[in-house]
C-alpha atoms as a PDB file:
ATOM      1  CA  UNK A   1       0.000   0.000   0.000  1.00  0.00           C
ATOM      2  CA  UNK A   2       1.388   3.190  -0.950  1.00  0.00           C
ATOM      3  CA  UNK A   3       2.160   5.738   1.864  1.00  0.00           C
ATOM      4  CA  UNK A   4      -0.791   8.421   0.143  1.00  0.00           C
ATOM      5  CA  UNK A   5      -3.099   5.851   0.480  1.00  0.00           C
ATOM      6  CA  UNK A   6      -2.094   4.435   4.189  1.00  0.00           C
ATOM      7  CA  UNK A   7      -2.520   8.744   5.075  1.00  0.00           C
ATOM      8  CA  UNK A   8      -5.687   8.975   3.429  1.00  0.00           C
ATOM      9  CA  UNK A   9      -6.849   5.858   5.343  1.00  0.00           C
ATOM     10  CA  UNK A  10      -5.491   7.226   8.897  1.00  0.00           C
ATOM     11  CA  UNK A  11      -7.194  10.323   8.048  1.00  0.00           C
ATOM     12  CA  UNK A  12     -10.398   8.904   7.129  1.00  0.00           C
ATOM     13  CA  UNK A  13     -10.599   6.653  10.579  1.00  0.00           C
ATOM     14  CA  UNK A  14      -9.815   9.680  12.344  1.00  0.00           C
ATOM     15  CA  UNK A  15     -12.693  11.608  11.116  1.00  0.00           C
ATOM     16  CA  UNK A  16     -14.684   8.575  11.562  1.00  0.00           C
ATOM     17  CA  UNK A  17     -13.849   7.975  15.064  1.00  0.00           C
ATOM     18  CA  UNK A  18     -14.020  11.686  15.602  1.00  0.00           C
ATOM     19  CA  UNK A  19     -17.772  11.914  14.709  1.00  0.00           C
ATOM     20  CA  UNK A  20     -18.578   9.017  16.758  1.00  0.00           C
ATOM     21  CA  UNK A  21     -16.877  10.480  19.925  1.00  0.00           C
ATOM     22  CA  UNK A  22     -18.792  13.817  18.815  1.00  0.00           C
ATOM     23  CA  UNK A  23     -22.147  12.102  18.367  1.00  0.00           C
ATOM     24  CA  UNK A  24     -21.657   9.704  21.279  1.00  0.00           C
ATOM     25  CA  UNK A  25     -21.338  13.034  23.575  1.00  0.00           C
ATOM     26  CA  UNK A  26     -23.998  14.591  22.519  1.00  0.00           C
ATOM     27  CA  UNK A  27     -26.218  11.677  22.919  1.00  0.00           C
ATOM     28  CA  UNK A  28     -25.090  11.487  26.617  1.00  0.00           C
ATOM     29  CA  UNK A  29     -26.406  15.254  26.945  1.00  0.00           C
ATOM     30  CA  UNK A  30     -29.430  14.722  25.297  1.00  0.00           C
ATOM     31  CA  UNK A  31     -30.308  11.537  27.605  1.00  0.00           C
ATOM     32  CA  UNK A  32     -29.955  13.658  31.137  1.00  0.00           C
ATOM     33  CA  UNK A  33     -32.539  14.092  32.974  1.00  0.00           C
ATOM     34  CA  UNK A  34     -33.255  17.832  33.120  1.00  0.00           C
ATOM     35  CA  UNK A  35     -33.523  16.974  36.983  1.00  0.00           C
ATOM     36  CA  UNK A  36     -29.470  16.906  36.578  1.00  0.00           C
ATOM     37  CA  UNK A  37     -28.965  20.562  36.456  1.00  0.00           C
ATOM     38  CA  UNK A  38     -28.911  22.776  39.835  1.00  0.00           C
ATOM     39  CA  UNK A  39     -30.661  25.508  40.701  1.00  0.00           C
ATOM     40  CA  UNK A  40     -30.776  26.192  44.201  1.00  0.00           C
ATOM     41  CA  UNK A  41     -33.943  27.871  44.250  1.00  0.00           C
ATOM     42  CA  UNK A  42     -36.802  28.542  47.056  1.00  0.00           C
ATOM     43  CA  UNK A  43     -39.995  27.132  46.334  1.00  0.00           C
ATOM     44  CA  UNK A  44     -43.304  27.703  47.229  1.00  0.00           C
ATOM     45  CA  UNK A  45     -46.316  25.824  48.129  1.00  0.00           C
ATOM     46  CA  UNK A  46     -49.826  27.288  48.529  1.00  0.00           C
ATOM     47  CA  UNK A  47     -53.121  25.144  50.375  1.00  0.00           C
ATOM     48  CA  UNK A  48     -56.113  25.448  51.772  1.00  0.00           C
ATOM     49  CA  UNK A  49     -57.726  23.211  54.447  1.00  0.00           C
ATOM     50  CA  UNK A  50     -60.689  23.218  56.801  1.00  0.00           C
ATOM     51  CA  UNK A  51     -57.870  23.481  59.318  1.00  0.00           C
ATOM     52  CA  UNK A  52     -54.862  24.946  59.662  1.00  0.00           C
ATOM     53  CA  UNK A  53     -53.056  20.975  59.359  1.00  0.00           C
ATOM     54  CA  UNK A  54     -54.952  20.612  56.216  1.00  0.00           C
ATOM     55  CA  UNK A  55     -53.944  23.372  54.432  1.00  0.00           C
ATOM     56  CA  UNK A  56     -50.313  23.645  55.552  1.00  0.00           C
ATOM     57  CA  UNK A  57     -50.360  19.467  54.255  1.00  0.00           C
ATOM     58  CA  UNK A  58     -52.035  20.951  50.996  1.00  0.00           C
ATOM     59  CA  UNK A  59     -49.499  23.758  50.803  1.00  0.00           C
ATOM     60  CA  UNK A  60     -46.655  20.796  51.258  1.00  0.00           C
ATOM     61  CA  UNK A  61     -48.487  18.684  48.679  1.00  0.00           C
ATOM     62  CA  UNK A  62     -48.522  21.730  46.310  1.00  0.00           C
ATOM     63  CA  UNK A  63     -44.449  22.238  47.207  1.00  0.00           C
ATOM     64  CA  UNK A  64     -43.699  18.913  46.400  1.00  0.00           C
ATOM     65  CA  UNK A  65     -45.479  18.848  43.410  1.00  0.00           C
ATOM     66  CA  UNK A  66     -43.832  22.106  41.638  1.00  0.00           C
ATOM     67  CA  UNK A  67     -40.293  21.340  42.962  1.00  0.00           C
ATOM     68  CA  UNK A  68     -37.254  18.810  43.481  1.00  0.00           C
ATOM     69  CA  UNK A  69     -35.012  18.371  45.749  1.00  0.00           C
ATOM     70  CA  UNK A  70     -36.278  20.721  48.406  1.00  0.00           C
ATOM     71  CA  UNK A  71     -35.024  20.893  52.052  1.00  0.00           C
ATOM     72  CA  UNK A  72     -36.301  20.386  54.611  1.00  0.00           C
ATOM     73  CA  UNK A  73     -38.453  18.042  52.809  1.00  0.00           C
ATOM     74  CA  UNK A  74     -41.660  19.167  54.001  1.00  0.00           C
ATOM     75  CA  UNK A  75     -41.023  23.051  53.838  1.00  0.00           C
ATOM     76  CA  UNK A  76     -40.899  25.746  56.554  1.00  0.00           C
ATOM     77  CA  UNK A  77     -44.562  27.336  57.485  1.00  0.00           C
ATOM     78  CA  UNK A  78     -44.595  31.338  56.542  1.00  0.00           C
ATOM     79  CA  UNK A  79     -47.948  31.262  57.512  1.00  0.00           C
ATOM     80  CA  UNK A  80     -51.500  30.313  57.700  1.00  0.00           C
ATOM     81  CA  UNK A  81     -54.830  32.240  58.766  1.00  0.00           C
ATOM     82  CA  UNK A  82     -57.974  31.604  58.804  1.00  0.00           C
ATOM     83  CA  UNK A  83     -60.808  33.264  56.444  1.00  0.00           C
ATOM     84  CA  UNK A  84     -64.130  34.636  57.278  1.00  0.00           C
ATOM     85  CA  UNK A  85     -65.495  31.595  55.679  1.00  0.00           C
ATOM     86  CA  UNK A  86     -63.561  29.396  58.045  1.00  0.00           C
ATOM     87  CA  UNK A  87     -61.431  27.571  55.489  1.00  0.00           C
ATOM     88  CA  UNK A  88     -57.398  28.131  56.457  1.00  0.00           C
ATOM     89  CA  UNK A  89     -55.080  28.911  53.756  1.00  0.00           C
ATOM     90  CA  UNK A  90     -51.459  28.432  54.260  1.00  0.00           C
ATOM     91  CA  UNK A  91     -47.628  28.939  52.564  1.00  0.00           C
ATOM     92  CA  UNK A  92     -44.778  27.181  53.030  1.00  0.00           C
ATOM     93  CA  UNK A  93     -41.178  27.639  51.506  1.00  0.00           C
ATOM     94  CA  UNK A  94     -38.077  25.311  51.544  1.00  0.00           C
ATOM     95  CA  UNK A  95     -34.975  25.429  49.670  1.00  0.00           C
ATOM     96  CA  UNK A  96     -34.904  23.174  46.712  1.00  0.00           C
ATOM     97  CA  UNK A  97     -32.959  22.334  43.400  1.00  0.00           C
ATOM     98  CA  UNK A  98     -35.684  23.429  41.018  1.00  0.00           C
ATOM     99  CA  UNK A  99     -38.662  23.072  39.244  1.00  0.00           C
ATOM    100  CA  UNK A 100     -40.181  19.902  37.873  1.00  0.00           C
END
């Protein structure tokens, strides 16, 4: 084999293997999980309940729901009240990695 055509055969492979590497990369970043990137963001949760328990559990329900990743895992109370109508709404915030 003549040394042109042993070059033009290196090169060749080289591109080959090149594209594969490329393509095999960019597969890898297209299968992540968009869960993989971090945010460190606060979330919010918003309930209502026919007690205070019941909405800060809906509030934590709502939390969990939007969000990953949050500590602590059940979110900090900012606070709940009761309305005229006697239904309790309630907030609650935690830390967290983002949204789903």
């Amino acid at each position: 084999m003549s040394a042109s055509r042993i070059t033009a055969l290196a090169a060749a492979l080289l591109a080959a293997a090149s594209l594969t590497v490329g393509l095999a990369g960019q597969a890898a970043v297209a299968a992540q999980s968009r869960h993989d990137t971090h945010y460190d963001i606060i979330g919010y949760g918003y309930g209502t309940g026919s007690t205070s328990l019941a909405a800060k559990e809906a509030a934590e329900d709502s939390l969990e729901g939007d969000y990953y990743g949050c500590t602590p895992p059940l979110g900090d109370l900012v606070y709940d009240t009761e309305g005229s109508n006697g239904i309790w709404s309630a907030e609650v915030d935690a830390n967290c990695e983002g949204l789903r």
